[in-house]
Protein backbone atom coordinates (compact mmCIF):
# COMPACT_ATOMS: atom_id res chain seq x y z
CA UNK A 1 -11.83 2.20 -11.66
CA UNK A 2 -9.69 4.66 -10.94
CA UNK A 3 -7.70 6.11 -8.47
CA UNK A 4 -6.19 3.29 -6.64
CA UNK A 5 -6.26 2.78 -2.74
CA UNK A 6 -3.04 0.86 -1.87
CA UNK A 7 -3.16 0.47 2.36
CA UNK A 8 0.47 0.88 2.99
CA UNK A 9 2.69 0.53 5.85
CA UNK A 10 3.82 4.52 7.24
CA UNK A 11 7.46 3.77 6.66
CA UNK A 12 10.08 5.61 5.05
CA UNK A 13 10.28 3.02 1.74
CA UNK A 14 6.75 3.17 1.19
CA UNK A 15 6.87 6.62 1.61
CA UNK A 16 9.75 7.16 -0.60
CA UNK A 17 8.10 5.18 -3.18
CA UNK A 18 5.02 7.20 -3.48
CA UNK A 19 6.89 10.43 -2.98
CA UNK A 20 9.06 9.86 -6.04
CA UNK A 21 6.25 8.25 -8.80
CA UNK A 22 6.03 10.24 -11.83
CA UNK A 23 3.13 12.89 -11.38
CA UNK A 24 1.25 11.45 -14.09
CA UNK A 25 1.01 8.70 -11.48
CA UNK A 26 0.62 10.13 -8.16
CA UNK A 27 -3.10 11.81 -9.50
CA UNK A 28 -4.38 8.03 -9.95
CA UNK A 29 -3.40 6.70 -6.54
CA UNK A 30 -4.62 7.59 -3.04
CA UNK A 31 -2.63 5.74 -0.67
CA UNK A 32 -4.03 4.33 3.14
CA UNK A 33 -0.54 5.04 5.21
CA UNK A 34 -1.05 2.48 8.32
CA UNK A 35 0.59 3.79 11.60
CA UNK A 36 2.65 1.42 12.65
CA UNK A 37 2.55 0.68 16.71
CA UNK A 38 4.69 2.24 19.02
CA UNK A 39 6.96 -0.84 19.54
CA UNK A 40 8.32 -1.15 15.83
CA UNK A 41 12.17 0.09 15.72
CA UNK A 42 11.83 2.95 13.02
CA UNK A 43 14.63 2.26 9.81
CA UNK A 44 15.85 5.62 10.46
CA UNK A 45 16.30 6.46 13.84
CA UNK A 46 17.58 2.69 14.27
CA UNK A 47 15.20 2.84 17.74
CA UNK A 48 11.53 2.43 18.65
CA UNK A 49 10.08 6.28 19.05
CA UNK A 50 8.44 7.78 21.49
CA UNK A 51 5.03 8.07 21.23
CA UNK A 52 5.93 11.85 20.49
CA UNK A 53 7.87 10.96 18.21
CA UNK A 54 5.53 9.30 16.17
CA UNK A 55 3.60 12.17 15.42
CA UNK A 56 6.27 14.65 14.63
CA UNK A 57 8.09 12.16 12.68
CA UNK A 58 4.83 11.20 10.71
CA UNK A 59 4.15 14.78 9.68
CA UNK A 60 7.75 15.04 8.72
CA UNK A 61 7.36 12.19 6.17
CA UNK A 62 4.10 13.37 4.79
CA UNK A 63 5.32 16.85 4.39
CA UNK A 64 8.56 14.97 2.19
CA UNK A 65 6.50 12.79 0.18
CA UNK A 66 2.91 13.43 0.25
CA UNK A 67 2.17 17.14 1.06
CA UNK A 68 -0.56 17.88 -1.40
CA UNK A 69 -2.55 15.02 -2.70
CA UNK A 70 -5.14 13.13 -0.89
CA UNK A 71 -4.49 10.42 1.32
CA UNK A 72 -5.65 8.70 4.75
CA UNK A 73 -4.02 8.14 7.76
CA UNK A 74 -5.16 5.54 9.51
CA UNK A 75 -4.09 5.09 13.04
CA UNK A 76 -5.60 1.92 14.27
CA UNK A 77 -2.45 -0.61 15.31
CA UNK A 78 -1.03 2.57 17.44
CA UNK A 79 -4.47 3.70 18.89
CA UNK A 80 -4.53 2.19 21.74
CA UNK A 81 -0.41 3.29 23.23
CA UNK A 82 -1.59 6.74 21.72
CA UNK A 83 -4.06 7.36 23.53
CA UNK A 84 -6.92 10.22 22.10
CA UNK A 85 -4.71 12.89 22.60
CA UNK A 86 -1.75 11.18 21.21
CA UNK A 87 -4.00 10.52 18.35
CA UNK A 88 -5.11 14.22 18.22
CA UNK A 89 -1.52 15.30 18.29
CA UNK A 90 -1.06 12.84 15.34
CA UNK A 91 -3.63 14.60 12.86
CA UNK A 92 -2.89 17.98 14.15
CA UNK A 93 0.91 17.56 12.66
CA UNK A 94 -0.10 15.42 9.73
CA UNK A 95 -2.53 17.79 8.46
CA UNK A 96 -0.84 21.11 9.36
CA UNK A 97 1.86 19.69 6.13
CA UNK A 98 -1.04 17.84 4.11
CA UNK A 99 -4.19 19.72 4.55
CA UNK A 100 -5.90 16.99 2.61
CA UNK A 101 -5.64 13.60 5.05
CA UNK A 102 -7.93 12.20 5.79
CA UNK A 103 -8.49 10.02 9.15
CA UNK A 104 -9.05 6.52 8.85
CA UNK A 105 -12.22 5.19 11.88
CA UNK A 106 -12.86 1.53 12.71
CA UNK A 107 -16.23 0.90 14.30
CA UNK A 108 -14.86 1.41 17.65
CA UNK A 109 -13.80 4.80 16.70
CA UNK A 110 -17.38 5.69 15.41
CA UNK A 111 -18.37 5.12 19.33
CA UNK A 112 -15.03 7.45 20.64
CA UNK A 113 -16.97 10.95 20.83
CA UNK A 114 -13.11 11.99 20.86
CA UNK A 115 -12.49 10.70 17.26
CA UNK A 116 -14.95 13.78 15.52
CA UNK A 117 -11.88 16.03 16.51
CA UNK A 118 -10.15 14.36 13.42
CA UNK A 119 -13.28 14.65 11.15
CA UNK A 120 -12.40 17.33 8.39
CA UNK A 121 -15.22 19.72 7.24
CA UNK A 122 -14.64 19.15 3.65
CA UNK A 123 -17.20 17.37 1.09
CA UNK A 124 -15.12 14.21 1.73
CA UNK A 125 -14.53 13.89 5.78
CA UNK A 126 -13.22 10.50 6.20
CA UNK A 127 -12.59 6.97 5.46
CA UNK A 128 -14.44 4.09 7.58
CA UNK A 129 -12.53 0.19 7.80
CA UNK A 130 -14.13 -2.77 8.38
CA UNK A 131 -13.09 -6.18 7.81
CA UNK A 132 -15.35 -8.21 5.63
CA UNK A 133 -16.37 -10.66 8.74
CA UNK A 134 -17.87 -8.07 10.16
CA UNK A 135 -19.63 -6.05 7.19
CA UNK A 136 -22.97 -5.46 8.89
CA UNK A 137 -24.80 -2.62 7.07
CA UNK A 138 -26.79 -1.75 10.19
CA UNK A 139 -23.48 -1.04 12.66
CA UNK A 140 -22.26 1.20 10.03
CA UNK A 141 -25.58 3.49 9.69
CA UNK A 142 -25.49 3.63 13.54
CA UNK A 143 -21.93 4.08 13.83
CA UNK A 144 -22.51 7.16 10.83
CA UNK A 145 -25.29 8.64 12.67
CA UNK A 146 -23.17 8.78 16.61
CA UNK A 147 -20.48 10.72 14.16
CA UNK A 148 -22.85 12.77 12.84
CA UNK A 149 -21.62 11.71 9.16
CA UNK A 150 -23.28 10.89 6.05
CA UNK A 151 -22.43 8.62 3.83
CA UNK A 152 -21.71 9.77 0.79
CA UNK A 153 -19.05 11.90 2.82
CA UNK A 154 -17.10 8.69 3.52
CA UNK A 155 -14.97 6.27 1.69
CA UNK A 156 -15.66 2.71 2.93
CA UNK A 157 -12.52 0.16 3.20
CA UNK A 158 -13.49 -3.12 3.18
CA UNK A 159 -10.31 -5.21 4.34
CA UNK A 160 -10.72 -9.05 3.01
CA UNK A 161 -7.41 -10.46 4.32
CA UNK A 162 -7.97 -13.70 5.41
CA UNK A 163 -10.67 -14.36 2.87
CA UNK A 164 -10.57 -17.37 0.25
CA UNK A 165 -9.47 -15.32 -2.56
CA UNK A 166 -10.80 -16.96 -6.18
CA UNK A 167 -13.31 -17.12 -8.32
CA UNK A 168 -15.56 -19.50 -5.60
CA UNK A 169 -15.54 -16.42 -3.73
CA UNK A 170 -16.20 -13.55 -5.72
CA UNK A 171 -19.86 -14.14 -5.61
CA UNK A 172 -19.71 -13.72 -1.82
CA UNK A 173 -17.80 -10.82 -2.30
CA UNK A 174 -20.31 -9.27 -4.51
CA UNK A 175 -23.14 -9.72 -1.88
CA UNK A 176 -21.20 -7.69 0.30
CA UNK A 177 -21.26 -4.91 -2.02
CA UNK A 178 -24.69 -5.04 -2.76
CA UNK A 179 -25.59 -5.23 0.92
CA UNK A 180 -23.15 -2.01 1.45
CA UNK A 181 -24.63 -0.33 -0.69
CA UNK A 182 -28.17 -0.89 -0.39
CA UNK A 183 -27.93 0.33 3.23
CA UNK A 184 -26.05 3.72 2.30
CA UNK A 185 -24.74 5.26 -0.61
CA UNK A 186 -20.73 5.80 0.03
CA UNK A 187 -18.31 7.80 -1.59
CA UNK A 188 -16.32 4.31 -2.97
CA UNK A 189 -16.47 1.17 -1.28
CA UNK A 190 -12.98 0.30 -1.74
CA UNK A 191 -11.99 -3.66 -1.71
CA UNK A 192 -8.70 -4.48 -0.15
CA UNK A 193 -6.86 -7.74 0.34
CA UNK A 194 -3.42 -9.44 -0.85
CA UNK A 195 -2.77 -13.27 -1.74
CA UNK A 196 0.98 -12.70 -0.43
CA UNK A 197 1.91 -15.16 1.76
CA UNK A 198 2.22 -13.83 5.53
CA UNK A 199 5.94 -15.22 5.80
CA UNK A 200 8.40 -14.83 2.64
CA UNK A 201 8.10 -17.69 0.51
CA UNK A 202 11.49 -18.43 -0.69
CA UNK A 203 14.49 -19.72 0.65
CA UNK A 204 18.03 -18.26 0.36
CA UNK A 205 19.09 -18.57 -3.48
CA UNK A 206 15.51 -19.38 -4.21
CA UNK A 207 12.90 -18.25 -6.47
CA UNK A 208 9.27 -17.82 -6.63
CA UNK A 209 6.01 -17.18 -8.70
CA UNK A 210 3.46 -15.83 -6.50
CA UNK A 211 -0.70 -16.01 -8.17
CA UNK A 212 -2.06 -12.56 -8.08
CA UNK A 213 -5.53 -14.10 -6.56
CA UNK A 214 -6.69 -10.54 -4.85
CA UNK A 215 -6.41 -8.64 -8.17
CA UNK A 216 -8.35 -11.88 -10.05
CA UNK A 217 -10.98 -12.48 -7.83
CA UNK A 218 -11.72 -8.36 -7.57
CA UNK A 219 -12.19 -8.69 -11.50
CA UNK A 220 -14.19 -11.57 -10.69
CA UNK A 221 -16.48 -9.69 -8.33
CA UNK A 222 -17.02 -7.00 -10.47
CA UNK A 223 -19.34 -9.71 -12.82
CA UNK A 224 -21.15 -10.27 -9.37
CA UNK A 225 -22.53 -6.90 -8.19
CA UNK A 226 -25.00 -4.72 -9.20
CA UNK A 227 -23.12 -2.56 -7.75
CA UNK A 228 -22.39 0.29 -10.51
CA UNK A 229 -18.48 0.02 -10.90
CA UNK A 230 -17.86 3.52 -10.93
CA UNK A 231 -18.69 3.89 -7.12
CA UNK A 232 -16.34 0.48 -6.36
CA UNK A 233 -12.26 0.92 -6.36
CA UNK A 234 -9.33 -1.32 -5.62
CA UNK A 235 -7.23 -1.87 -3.00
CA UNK A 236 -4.08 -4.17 -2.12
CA UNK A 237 -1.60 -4.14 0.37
CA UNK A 238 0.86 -2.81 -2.01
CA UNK A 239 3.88 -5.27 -2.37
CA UNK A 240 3.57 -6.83 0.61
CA UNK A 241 0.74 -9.32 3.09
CA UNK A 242 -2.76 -8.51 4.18
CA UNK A 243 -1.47 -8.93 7.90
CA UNK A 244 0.76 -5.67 9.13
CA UNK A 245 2.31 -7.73 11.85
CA UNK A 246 4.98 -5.50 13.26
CA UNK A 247 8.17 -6.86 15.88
CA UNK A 248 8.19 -5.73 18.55
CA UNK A 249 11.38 -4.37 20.39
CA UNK A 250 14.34 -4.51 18.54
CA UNK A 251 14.55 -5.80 14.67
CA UNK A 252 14.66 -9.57 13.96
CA UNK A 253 18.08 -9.88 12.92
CA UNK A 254 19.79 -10.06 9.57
CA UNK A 255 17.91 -8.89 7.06
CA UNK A 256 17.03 -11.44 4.01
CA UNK A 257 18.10 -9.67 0.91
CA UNK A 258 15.32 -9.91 -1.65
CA UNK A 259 12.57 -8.07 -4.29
CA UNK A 260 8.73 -8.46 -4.74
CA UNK A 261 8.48 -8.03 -8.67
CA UNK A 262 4.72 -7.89 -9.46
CA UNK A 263 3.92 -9.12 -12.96
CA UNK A 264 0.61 -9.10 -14.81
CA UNK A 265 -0.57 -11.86 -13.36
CA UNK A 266 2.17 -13.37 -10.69
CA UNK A 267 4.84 -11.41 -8.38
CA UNK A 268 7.85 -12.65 -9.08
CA UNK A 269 9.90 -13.42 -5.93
CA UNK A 270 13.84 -13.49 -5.96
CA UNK A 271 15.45 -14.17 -2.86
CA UNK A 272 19.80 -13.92 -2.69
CA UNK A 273 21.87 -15.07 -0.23
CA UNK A 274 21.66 -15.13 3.08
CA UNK A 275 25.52 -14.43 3.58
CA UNK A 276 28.40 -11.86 2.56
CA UNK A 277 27.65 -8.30 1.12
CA UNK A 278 24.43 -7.46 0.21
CA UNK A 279 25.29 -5.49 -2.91
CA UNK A 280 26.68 -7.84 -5.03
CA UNK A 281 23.93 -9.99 -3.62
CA UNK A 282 21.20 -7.83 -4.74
CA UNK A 283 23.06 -7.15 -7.94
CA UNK A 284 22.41 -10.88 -8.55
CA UNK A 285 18.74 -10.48 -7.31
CA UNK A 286 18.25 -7.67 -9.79
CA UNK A 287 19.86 -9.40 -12.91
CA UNK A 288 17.46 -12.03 -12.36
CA UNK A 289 14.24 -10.32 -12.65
CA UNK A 290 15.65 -8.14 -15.54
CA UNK A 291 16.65 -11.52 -17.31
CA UNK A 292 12.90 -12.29 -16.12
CA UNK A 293 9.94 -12.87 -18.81
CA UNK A 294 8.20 -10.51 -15.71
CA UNK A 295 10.57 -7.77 -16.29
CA UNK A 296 8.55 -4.71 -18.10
CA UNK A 297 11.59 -2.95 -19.00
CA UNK A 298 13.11 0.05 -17.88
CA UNK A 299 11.15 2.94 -18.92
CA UNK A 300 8.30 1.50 -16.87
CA UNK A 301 8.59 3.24 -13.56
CA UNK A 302 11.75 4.90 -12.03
CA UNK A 303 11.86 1.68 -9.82
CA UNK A 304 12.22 -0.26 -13.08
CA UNK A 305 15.29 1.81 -14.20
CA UNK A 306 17.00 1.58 -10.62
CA UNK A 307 16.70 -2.87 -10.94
CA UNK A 308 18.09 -2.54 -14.72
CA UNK A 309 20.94 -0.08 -13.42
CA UNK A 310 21.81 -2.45 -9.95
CA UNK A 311 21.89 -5.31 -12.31
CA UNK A 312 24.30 -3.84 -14.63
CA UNK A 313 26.69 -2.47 -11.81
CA UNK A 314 26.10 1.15 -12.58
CA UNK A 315 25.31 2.25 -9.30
CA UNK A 316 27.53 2.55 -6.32
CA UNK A 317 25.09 0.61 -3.92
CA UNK A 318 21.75 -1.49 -4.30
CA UNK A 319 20.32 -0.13 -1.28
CA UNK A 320 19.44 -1.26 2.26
CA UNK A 321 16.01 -2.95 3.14
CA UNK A 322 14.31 0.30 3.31
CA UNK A 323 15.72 0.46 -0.53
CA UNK A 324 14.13 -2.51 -1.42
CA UNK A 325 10.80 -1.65 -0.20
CA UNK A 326 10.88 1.18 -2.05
CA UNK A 327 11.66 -0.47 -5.06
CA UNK A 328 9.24 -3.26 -4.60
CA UNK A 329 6.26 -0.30 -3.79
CA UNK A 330 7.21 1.91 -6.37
CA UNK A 331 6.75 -0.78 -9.52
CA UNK A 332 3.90 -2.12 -8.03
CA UNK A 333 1.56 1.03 -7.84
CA UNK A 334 2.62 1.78 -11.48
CA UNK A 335 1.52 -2.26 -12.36
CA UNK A 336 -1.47 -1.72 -10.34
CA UNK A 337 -2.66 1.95 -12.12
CA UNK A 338 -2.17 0.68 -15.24
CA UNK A 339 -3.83 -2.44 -14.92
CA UNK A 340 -6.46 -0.27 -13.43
CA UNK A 341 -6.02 2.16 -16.38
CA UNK A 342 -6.72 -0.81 -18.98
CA UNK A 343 -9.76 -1.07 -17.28
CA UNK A 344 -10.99 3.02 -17.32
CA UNK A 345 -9.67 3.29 -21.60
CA UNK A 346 -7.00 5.53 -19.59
CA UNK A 347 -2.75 4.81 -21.24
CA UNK A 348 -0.35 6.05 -19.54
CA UNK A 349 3.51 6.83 -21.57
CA UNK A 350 6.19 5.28 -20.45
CA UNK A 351 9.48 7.09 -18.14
CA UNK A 352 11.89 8.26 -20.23
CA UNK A 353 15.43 6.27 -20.09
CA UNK A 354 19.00 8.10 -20.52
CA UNK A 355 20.88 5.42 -22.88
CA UNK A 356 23.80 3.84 -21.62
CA UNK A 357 26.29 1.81 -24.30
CA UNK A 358 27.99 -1.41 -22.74
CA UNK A 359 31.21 -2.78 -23.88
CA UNK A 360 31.09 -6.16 -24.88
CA UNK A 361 33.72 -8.41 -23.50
CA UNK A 362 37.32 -8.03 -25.39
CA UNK A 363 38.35 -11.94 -25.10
């Protein structure tokens, strides 16, 4: 079941996350980076970019984090301010630092003559997305044929956010499959969809457990297709929602200190408070999931190590937002691989730890 297809938001923690898994890791995951549109303020540059920007800045990031393994870009939400050439410009930079991207068409795309510019000529040329209302078989051999692709050259992402995740549903879920594959044999059909709420579900000083419904009813599915599983993969939105709503303009204010902790079968959700400094805040945030029955201990992913050492006060800071997606993207994809791992007999060590001695109290 192997590798793993998180669709991620192009930002720098997601970015960061990925970039700094252990290796042993990185092979079993190929990540869909979303372009975000041009009217999200980027973390770094504190601004909205130009739409020239967005391409140089893209490549930049890929070339940091994710030079040499496979991946897809998909450019869909920023499309349309693009433009094709700003789209062009896009995959020209991003693939001049990772030869192996891969572009990312919807079914409008397949009908954009312009898009075959982005088509690699490689035994894998590109990834199609649809979303699961509108899985017709026959659009996608039509769309395949005005590309001039084949199938089995394309990974398939079928996108069920929205969907009524659970075992009523898996059965549904399985048709689609069969109906996917009956009509062409892909690459991977690759499932995709997140039971995280679209708004965060805590209050300040509040905590809560979140159902990992998109990972159950996938396992679900799997009993409903005779689809063989070694052609099917798994997808999620990483830490975070099924909908990439972006703002628009400038950010939305303060940000709401807080970690997405996925557990085995429930993220755990810690929210701090919505006032003073955030580090001592988040140093509260991160004792709590470390005190956690969720907690998997600290030799579980580098992002593991970071929450035990913020909780315990040994580092100088515990991070900014863009900090906190990273450390909420980094544990998940390690959950998620070796979940996925159980699943393909594959066991993966855990991180090594350097070994700290605390001082008990004196009085």
């Amino acid at each position: 079941m192997l590798p793993y297809y998180p669709a991620l938001r192009a930002k720098p923690g997601e970015f960061a996350a990925c970039g700094k898994l252990a290796r042993r890791y990185q092979g079993y995951v190929c990540p869909r980076f979303v372009v975000p549109p041009p009217t999200e303020p980027d973390p770094e540059m504190g601004r909205v970019p130009t739409l020239d920007e967005i391409a140089h800045v893209m490549g930049g990031r890929l070339g940091k984090s994710w030079p040499h393994r496979r991946a897809f870009l998909d450019p869909q939400l920023a499309a349309a301010s693009l433009g094709d050439r700003g789209v062009e410009t896009l995959f020209r930079i991003a693939t001049g630092v990772n030869p192996g991207l891969l572009p990312v068409l919807t079914i409008s795309d397949m009908q954009n003559p312009n898009r075959r510019t982005l088509l690699r000529d490689a035994p894998l040329r590109a990834g199609i997305y649809m979303d699961f209302e509108d899985a017709d078989p026959l659009v996608l051999v039509e769309g395949l044929k005005q590309m001039g692709l084949r199938s089995e050259e394309c990974v398939l992402f079928i996108d069920f956010t929205g969907a009524p995740l659970g075992e009523d549903f898996a059965p549904a879920i399985g048709e689609i499959f069969d109906q996917l594959d009956g009509a062409a044999k892909w690459s991977k059909i690759v499932y995709q969809a997140s039971a995280y709420p679209d708004k965060l579900p805590v209050a300040s000083n509040e905590r809560t457990m979140i159902a990992r419904a998109e990972w159950t009813t996938f396992r679900a599915a799997l009993s409903e297709t005779s689809v063989q599983h070694d052609r099917l993969a798994y997808g999620d939105f990483g830490a975070d929602c099924g909908r990439m709503v972006f703002p628009k303009g400038k950010g939305g204010g303060r940000p709401r200190p807080h970690l997405r902790y996925t557990g085995k079968s429930h993220t755990l959700v810690v929210r701090g408070s919505d006032t003073g400094s955030f580090t001592p805040t988040m140093r509260d945030v991160c004792k709590q999931i470390i005190e956690s029955n969720e907690y998997s201990g600290r030799g579980f992913s580098y992002a593991d190590d970071r929450i035990w050492r913020n909780a315990k006060g040994m580092t100088d800071t515990c991070g900014d937002p863009t900090g906190w997606r990273e450390l909420n993207t980094a544990h998940h994809l390690v959950r998620v691989i070796k979940d996925l791992g159980v699943l393909s007999g594959i066991k993966f060590e855990e991180d090594a730890v350097a070994e700290y001695s605390e001082q008990g109290a004196l009085f």
